[in-house]
C-alpha atoms as a PDB file:
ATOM      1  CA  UNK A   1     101.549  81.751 106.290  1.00  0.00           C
ATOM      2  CA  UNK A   2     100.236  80.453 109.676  1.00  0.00           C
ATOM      3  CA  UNK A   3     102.018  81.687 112.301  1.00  0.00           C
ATOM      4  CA  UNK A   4     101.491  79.073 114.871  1.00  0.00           C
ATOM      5  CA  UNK A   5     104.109  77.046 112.623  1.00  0.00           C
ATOM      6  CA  UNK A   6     106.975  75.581 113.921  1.00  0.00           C
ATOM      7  CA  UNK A   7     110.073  76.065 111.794  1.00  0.00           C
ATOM      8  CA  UNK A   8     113.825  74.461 112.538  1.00  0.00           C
ATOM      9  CA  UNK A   9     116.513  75.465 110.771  1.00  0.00           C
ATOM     10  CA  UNK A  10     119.812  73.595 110.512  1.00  0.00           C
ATOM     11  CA  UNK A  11     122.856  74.637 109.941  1.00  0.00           C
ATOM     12  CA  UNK A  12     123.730  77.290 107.232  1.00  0.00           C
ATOM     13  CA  UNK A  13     125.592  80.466 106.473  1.00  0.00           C
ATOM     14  CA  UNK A  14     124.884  84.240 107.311  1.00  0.00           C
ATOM     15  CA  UNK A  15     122.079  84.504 104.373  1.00  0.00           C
ATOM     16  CA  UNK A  16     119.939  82.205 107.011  1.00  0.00           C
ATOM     17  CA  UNK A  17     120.858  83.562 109.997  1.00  0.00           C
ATOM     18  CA  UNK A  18     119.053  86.648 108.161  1.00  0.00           C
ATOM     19  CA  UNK A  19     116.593  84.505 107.653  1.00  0.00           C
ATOM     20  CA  UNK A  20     116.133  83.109 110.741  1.00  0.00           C
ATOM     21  CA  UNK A  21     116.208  86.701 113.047  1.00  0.00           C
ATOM     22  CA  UNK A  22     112.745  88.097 109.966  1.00  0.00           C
ATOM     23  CA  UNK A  23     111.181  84.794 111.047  1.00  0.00           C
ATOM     24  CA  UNK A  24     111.307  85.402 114.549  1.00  0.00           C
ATOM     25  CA  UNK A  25     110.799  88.978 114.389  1.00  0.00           C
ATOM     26  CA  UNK A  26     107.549  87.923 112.523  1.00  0.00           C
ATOM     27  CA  UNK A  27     106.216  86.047 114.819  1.00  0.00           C
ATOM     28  CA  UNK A  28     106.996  82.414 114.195  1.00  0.00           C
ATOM     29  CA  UNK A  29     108.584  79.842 116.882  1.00  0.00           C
ATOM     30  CA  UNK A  30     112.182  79.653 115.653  1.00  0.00           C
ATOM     31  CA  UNK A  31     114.422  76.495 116.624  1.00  0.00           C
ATOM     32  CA  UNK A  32     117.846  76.207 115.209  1.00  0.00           C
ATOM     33  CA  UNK A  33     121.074  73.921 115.282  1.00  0.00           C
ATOM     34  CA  UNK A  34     124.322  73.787 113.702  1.00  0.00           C
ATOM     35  CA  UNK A  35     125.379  77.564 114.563  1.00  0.00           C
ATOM     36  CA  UNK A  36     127.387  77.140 117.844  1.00  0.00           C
ATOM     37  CA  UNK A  37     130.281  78.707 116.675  1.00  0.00           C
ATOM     38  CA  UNK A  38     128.576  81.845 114.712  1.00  0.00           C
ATOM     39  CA  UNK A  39     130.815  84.276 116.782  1.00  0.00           C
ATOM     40  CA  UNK A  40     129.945  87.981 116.704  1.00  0.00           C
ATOM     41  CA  UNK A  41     126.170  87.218 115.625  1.00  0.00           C
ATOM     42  CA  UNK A  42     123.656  88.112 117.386  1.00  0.00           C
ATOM     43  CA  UNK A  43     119.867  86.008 117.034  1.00  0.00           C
ATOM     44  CA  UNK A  44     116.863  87.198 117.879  1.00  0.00           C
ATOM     45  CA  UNK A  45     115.552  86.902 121.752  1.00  0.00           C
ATOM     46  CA  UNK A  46     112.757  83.782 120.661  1.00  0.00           C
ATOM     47  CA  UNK A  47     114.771  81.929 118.579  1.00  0.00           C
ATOM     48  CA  UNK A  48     115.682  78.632 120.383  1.00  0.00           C
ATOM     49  CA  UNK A  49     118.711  77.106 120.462  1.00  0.00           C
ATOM     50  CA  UNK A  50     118.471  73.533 120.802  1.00  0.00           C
ATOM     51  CA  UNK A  51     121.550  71.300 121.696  1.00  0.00           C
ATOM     52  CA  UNK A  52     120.785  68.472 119.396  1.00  0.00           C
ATOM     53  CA  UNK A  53     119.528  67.511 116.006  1.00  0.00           C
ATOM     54  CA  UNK A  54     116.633  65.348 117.418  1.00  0.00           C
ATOM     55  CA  UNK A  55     115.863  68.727 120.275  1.00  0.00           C
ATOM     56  CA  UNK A  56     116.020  70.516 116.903  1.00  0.00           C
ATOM     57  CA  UNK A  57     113.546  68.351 114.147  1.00  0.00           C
ATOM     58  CA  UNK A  58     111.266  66.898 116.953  1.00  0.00           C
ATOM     59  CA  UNK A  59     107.979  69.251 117.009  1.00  0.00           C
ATOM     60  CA  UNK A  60     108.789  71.151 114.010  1.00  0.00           C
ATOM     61  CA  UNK A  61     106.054  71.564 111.244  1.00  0.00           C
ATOM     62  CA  UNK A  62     109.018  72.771 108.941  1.00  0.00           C
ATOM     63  CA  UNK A  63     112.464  71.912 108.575  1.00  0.00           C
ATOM     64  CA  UNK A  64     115.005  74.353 106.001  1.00  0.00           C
ATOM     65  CA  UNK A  65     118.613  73.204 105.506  1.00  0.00           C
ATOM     66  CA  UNK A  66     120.574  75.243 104.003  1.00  0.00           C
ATOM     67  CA  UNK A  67     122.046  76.294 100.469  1.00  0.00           C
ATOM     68  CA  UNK A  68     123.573  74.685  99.352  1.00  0.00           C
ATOM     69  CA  UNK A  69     122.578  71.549 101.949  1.00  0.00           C
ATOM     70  CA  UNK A  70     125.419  69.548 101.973  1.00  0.00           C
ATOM     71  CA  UNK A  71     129.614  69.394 101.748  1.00  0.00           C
ATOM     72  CA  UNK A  72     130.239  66.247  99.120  1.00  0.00           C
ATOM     73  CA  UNK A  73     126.626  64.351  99.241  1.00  0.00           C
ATOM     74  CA  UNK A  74     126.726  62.936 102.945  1.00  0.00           C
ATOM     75  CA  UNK A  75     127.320  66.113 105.374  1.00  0.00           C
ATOM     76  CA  UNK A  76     125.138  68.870 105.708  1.00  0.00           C
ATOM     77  CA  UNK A  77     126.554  72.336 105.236  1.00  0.00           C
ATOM     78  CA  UNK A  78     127.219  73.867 108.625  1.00  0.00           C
ATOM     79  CA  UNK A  79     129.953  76.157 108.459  1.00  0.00           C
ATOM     80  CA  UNK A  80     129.174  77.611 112.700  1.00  0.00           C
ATOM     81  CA  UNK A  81     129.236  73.899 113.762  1.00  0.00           C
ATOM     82  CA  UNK A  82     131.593  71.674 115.374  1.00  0.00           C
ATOM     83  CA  UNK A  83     128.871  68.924 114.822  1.00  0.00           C
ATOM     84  CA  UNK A  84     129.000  66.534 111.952  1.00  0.00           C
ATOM     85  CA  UNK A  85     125.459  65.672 110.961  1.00  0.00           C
ATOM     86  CA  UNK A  86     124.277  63.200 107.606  1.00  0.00           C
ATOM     87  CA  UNK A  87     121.735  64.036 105.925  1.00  0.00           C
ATOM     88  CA  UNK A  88     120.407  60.419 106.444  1.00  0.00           C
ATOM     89  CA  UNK A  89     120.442  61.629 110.042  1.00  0.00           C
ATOM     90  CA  UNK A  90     117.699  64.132 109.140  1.00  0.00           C
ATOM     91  CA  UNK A  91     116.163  61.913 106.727  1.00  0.00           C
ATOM     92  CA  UNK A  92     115.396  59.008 109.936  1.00  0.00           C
ATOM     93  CA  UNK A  93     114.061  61.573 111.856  1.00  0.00           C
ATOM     94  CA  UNK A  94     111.348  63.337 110.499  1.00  0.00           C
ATOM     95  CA  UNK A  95     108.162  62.399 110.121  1.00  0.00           C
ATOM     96  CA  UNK A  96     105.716  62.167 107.225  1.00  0.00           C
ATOM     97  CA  UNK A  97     103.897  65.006 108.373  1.00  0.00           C
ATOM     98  CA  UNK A  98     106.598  67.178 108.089  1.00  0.00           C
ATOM     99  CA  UNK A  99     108.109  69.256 105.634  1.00  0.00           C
ATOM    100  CA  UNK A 100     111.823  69.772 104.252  1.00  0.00           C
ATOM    101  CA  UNK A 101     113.346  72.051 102.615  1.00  0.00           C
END
């Protein structure tokens, strides 16, 4: 995989913050959102934490939501959040050149 990727990941449980920390540790430019409240976890120095959704998609080359994505089939799942965002949120602001996961 090509390093100089940019990967965002939104919201999600502990398995991605796992994920998240071996990304960064390997190299790649991390930017997450939706884990405000993960008390007691620690990320890796390089992973950014942006303050909004847009801060978080905008520049990414990849975006990974996590498993499973949503609560009902509106809200994305992000249990360390006190945000609320749709997935038709995410779906308005990416572009075509962009991938989701």
């Amino acid at each position: 995989m090509n390093k100089q990727l940019k990967i965002s990941f939104i919201g999600g449980d502990l398995r991605q913050i796992r994920v998240i920390n071996r990304f960064s540790e390997d190299g790649y430019s991390v930017n997450i959102f939706g884990f405000e409240e993960c008390e007691d976890i620690s990320f890796e120095s390089r992973v950014n934490v942006k303050e909004t959704i847009f801060d978080a998609i905008c520049g990414a080359d990849i975006i990974i939501l996590p498993l499973p994505f949503t609560i009902g089939q509106e809200i994305i799942n992000m249990p360390f959040s006190k945000n609320t965002v749709y997935v038709s949120d995410i779906i308005r602001k990416i572009s075509s050149e962009q991938i989701l996961f």
